[in-house]
PDB file of N, CA and C in Angstrom:
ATOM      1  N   UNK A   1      34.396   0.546 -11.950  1.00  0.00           N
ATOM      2  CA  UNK A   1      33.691  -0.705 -11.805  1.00  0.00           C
ATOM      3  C   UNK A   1      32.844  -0.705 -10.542  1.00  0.00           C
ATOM      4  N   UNK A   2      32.790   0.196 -10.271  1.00  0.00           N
ATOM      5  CA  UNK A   2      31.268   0.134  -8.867  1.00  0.00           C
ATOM      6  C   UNK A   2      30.344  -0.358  -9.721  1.00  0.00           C
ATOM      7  N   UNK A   3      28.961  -0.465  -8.445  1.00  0.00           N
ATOM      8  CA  UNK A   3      27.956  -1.175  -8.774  1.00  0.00           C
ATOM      9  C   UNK A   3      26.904  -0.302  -9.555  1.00  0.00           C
ATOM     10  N   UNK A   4      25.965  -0.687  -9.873  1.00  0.00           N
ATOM     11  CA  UNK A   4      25.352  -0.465 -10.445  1.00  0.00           C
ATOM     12  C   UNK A   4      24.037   0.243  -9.916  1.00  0.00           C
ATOM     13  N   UNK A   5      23.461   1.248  -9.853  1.00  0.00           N
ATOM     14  CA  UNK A   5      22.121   1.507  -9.452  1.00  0.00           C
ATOM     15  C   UNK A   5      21.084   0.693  -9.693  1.00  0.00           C
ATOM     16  N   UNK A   6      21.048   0.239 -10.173  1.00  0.00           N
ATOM     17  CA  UNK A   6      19.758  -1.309  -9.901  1.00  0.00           C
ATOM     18  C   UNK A   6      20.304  -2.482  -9.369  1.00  0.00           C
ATOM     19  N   UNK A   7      21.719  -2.438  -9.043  1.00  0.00           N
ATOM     20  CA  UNK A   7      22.118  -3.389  -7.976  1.00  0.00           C
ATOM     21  C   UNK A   7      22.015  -3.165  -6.919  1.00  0.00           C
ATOM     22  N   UNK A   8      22.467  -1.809  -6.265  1.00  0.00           N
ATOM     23  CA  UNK A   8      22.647  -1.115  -4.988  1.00  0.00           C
ATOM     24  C   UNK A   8      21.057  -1.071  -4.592  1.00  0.00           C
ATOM     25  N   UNK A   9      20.539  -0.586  -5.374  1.00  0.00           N
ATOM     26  CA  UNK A   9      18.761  -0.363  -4.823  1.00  0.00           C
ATOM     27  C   UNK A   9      18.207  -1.739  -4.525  1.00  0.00           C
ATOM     28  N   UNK A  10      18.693  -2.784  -4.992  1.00  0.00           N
ATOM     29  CA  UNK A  10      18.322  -4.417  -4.983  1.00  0.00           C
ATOM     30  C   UNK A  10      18.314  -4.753  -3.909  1.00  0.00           C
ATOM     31  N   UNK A  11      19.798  -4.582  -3.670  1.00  0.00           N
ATOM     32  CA  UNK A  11      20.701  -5.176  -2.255  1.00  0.00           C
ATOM     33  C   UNK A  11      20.084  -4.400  -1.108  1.00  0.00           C
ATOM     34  N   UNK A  12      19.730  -3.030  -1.329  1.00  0.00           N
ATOM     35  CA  UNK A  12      19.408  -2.092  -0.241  1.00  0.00           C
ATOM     36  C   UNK A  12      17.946  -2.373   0.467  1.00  0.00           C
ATOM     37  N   UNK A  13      16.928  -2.943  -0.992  1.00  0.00           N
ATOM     38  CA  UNK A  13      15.452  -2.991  -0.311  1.00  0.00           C
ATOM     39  C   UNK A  13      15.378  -4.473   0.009  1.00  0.00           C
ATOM     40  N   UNK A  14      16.443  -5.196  -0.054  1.00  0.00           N
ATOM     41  CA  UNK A  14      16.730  -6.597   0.016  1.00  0.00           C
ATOM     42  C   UNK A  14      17.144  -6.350   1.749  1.00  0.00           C
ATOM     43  N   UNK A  15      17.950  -5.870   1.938  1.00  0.00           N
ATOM     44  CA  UNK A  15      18.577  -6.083   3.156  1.00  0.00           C
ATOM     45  C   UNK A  15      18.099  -5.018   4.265  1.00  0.00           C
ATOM     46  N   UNK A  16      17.691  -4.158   4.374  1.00  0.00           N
ATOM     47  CA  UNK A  16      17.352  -2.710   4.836  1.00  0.00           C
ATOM     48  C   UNK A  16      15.838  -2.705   5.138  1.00  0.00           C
ATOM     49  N   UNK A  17      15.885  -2.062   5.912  1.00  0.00           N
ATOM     50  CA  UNK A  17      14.240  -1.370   6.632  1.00  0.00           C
ATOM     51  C   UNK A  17      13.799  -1.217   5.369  1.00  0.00           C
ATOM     52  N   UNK A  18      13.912  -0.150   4.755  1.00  0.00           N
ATOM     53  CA  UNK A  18      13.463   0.779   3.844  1.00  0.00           C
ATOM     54  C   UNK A  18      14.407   1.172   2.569  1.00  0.00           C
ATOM     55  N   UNK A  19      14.011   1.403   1.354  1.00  0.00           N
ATOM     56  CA  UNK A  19      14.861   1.789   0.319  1.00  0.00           C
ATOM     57  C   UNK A  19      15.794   2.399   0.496  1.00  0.00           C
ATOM     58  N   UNK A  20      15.542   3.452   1.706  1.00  0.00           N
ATOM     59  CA  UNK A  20      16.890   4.702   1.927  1.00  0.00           C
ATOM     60  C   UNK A  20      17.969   4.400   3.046  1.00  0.00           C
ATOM     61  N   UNK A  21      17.687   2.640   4.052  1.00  0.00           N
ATOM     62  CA  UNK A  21      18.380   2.403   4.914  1.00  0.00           C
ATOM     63  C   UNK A  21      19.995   1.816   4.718  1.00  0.00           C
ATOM     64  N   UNK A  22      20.585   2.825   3.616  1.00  0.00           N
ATOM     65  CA  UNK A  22      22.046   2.363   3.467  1.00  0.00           C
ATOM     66  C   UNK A  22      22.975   2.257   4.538  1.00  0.00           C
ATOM     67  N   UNK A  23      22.668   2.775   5.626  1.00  0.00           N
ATOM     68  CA  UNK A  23      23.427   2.797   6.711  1.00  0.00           C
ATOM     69  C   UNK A  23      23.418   1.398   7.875  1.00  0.00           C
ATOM     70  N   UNK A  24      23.111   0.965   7.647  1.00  0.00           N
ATOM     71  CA  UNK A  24      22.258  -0.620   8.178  1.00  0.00           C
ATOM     72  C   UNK A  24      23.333  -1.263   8.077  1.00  0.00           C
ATOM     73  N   UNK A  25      24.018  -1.947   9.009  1.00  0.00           N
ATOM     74  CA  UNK A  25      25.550  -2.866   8.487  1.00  0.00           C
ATOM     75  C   UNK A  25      25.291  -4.214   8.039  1.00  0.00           C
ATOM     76  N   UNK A  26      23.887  -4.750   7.947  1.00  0.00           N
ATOM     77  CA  UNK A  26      23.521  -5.613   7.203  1.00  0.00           C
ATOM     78  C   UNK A  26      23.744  -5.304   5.734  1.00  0.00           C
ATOM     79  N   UNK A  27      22.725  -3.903   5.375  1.00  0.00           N
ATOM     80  CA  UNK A  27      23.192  -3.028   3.708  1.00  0.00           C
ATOM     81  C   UNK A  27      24.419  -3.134   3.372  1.00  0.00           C
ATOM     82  N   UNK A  28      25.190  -2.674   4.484  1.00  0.00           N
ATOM     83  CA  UNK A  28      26.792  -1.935   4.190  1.00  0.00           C
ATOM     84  C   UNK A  28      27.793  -3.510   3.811  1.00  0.00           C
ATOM     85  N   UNK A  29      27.140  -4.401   4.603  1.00  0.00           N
ATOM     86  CA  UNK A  29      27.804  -6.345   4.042  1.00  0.00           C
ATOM     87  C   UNK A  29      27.639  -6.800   2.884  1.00  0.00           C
ATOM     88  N   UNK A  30      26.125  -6.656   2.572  1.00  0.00           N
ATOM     89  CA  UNK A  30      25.803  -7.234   1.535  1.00  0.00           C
ATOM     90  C   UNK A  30      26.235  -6.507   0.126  1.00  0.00           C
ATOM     91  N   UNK A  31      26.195  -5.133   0.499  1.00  0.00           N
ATOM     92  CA  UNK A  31      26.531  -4.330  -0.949  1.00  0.00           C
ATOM     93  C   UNK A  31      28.365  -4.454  -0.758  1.00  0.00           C
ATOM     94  N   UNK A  32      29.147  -4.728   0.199  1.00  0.00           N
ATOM     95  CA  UNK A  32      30.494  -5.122  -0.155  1.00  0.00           C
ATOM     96  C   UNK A  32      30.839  -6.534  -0.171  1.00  0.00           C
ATOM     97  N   UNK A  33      29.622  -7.130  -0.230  1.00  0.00           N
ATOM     98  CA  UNK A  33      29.692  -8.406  -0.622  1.00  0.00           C
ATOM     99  C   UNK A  33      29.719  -8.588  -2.320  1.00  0.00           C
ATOM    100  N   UNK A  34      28.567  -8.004  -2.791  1.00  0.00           N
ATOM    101  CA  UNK A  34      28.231  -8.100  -4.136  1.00  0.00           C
ATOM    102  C   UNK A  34      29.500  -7.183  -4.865  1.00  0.00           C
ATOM    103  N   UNK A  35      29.861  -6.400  -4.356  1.00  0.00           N
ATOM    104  CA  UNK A  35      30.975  -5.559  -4.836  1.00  0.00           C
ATOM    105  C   UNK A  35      32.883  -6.563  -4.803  1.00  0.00           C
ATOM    106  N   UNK A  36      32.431  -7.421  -3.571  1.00  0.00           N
ATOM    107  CA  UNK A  36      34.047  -8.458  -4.158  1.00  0.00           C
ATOM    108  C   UNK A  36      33.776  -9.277  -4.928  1.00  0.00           C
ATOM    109  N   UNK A  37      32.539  -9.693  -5.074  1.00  0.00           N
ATOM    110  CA  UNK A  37      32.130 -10.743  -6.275  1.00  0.00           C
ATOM    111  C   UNK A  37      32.525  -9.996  -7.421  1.00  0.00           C
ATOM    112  N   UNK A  38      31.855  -9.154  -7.632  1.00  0.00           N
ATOM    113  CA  UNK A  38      32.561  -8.531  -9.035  1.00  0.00           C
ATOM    114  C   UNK A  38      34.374  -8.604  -9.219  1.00  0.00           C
ATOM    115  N   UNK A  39      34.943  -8.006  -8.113  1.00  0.00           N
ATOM    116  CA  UNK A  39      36.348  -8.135  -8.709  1.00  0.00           C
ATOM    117  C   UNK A  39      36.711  -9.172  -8.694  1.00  0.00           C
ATOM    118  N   UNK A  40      36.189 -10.105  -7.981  1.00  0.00           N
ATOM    119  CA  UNK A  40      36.337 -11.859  -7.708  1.00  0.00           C
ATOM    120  C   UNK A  40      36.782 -12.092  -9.415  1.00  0.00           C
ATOM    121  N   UNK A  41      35.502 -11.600 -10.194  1.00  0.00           N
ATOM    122  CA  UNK A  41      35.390 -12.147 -11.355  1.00  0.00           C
ATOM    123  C   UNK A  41      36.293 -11.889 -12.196  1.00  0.00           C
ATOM    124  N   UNK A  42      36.966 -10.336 -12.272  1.00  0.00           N
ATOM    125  CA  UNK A  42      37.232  -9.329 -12.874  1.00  0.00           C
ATOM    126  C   UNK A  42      38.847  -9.913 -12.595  1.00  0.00           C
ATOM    127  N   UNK A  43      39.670 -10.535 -11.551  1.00  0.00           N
ATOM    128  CA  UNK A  43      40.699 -10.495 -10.913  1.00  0.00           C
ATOM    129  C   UNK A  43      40.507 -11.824 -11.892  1.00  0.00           C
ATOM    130  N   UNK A  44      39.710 -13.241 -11.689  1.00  0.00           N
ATOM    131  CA  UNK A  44      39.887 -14.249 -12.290  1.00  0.00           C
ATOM    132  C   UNK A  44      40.509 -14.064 -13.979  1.00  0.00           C
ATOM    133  N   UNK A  45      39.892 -12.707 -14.416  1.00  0.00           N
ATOM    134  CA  UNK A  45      39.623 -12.961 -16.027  1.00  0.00           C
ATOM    135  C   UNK A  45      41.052 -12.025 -16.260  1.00  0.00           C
ATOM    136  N   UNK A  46      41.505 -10.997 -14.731  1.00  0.00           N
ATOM    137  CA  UNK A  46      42.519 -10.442 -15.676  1.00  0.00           C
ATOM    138  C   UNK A  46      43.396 -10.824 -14.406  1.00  0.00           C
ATOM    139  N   UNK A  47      44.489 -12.069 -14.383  1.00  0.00           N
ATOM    140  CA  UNK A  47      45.052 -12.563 -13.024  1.00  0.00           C
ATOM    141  C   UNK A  47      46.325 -11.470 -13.275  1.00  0.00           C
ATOM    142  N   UNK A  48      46.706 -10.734 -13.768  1.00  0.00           N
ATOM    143  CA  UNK A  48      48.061  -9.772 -13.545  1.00  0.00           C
ATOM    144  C   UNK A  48      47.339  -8.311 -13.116  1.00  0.00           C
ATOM    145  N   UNK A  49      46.162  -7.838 -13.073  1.00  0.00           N
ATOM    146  CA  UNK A  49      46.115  -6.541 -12.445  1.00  0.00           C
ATOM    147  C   UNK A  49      45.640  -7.051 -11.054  1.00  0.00           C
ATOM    148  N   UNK A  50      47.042  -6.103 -10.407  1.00  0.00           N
ATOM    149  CA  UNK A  50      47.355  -6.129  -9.351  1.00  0.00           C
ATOM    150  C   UNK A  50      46.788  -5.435  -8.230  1.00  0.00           C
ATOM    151  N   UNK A  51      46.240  -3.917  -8.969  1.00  0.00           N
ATOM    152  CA  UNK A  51      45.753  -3.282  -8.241  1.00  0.00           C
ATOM    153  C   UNK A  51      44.270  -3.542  -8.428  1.00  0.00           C
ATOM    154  N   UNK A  52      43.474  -3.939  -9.207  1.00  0.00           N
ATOM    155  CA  UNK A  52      42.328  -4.861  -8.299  1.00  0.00           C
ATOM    156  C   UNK A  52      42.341  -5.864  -7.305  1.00  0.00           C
ATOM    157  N   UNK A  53      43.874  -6.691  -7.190  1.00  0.00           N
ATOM    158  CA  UNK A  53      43.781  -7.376  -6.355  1.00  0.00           C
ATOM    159  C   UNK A  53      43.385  -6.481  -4.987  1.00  0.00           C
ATOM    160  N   UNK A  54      44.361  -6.126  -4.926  1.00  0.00           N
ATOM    161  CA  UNK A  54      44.393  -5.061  -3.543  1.00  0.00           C
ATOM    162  C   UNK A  54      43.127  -4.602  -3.197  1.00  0.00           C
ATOM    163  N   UNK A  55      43.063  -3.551  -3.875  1.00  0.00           N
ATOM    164  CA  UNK A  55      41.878  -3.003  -3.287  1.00  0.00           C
ATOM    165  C   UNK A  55      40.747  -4.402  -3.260  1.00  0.00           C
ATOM    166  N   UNK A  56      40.386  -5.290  -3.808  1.00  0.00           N
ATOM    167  CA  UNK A  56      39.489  -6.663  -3.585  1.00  0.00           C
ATOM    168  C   UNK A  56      39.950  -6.690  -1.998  1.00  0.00           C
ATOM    169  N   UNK A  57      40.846  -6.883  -1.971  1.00  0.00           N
ATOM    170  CA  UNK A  57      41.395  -7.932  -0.211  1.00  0.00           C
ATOM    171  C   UNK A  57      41.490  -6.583   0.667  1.00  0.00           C
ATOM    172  N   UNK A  58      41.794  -4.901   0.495  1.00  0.00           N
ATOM    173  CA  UNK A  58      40.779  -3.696   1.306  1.00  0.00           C
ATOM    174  C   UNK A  58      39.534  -3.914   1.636  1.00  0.00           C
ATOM    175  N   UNK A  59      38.556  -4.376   0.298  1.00  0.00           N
ATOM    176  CA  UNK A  59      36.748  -5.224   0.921  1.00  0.00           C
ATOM    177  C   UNK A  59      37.038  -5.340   1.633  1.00  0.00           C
ATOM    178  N   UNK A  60      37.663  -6.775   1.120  1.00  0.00           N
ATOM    179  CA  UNK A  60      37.490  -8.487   2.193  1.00  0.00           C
ATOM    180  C   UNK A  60      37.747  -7.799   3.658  1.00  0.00           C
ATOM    181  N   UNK A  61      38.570  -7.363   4.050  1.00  0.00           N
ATOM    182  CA  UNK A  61      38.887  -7.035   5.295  1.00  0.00           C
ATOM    183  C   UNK A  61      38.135  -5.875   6.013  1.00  0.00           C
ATOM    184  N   UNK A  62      37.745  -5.033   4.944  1.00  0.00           N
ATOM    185  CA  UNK A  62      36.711  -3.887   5.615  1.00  0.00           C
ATOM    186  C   UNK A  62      35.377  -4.992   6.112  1.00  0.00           C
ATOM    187  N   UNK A  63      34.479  -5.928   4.957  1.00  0.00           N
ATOM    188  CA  UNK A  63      33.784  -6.670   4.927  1.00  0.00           C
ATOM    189  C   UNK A  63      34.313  -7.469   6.683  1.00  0.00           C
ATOM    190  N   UNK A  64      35.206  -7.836   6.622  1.00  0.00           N
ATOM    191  CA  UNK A  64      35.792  -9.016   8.225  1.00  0.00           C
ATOM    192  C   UNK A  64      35.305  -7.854   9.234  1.00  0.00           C
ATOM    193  N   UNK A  65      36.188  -6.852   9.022  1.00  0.00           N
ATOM    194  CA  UNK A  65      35.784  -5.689  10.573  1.00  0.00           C
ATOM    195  C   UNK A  65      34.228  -5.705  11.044  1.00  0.00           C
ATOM    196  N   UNK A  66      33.350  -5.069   9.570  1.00  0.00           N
ATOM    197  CA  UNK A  66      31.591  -5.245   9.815  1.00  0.00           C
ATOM    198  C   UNK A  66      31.344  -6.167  10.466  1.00  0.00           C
ATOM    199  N   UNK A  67      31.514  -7.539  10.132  1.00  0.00           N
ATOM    200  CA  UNK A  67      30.792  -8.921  10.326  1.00  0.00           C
ATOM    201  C   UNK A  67      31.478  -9.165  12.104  1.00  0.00           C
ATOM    202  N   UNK A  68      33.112  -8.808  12.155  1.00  0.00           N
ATOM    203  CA  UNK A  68      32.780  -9.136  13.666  1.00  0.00           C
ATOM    204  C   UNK A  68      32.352  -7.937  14.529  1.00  0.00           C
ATOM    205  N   UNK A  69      31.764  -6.637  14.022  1.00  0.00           N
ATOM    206  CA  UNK A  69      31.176  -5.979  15.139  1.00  0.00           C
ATOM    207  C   UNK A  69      29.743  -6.216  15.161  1.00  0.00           C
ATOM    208  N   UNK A  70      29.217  -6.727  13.703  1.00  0.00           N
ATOM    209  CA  UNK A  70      27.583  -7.718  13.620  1.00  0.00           C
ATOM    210  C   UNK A  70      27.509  -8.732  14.515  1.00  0.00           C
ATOM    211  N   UNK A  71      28.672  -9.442  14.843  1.00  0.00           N
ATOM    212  CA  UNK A  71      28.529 -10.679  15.378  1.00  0.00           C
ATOM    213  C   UNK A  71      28.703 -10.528  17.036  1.00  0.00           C
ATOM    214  N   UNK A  72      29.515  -9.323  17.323  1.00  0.00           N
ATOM    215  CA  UNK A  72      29.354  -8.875  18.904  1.00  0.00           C
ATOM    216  C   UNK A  72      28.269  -8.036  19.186  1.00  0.00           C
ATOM    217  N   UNK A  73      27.212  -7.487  18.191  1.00  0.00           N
ATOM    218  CA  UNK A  73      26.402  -6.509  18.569  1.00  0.00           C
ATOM    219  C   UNK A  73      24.647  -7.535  18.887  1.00  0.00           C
ATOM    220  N   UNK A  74      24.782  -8.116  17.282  1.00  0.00           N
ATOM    221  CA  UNK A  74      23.493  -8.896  17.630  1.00  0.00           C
ATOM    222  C   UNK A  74      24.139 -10.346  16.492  1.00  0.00           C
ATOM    223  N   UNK A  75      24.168 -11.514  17.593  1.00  0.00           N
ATOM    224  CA  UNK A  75      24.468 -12.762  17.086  1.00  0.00           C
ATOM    225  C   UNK A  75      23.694 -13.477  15.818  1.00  0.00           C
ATOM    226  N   UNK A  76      22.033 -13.424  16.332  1.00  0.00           N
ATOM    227  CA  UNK A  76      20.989 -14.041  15.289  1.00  0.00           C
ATOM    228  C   UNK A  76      21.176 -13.422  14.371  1.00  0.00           C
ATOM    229  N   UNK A  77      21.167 -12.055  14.258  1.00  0.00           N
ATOM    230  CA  UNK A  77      21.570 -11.092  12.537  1.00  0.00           C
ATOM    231  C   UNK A  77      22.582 -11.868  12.299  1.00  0.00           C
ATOM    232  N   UNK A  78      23.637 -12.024  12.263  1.00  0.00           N
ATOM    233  CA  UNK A  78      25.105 -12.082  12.276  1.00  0.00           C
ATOM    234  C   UNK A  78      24.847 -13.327  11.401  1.00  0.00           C
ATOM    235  N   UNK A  79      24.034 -14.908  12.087  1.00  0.00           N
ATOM    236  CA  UNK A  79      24.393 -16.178  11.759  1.00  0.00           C
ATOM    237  C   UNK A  79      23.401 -15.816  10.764  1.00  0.00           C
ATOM    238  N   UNK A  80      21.680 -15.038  10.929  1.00  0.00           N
ATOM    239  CA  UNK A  80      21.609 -14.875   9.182  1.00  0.00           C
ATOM    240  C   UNK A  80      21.778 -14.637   8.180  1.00  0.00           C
ATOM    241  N   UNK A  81      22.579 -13.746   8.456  1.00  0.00           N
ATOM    242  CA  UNK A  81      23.356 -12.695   7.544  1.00  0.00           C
ATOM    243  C   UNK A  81      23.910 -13.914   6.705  1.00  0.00           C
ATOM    244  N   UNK A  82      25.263 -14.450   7.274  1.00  0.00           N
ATOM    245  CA  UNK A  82      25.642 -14.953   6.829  1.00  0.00           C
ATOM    246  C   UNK A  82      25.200 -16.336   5.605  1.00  0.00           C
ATOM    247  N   UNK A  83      24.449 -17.110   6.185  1.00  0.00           N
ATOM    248  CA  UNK A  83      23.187 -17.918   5.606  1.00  0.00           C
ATOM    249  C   UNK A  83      22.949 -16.922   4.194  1.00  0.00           C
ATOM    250  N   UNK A  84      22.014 -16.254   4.575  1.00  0.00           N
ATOM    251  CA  UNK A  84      21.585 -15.102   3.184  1.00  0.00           C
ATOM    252  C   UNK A  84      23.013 -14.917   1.674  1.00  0.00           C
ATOM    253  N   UNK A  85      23.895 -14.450   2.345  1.00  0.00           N
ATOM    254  CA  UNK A  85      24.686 -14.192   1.626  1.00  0.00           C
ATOM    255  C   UNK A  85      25.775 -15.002   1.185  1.00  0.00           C
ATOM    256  N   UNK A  86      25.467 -16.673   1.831  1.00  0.00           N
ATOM    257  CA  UNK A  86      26.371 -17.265   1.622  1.00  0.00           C
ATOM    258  C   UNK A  86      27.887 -17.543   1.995  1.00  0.00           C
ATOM    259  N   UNK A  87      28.126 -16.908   3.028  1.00  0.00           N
ATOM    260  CA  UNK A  87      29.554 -16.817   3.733  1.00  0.00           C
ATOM    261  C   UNK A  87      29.308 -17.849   4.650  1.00  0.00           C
ATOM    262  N   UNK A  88      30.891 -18.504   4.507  1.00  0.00           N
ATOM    263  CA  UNK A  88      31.041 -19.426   5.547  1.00  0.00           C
ATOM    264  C   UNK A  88      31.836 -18.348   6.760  1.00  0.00           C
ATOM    265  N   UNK A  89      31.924 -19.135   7.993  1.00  0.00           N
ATOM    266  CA  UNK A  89      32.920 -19.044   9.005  1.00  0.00           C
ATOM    267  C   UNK A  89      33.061 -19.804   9.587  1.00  0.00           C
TER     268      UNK A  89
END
């Protein structure tokens, strides 16, 4: 259930310098953003597999680590980021 190559390329020229800037921890948020939405969905429709839960809440927390070294490195990215993608804090 990874994403999709016309998702990843979406998210990438969406968020990124350039088509090839996957390394960008803006890229690296947003594409494990769009990636817990999916199991978000996937966890709703099948509530007993367990091991999507897990690995979902591995994201979430890889996703937490990014966002607070975004948010100690450069603040204004950080509060747009968030805005863009819809995350509260």
């Amino acid at each position: 259930m990874a994403l999709s190559k016309e998702t990843t390329s979406a998210v990438v020229s969406k968020f990124g310098a350039n088509e090839n800037d996957t390394g960008n921890s803006k890229v690296q948020i947003a594409l494990l953003t769009e990636r817990i939405k999916q199991l978000t969905a996937h966890v709703q429709r099948f509530p007993k597999d367990t091991s999507c839960k897990r690995s979902m809440m591995k994201l979430v927390g890889q996703r937490r680590k990014m966002l607070k070294y975004l948010e100690r490195r450069e603040l204004e990215t950080y509060r747009s980021l968030l805005k863009e993608l819809g995350l509260r804090k």
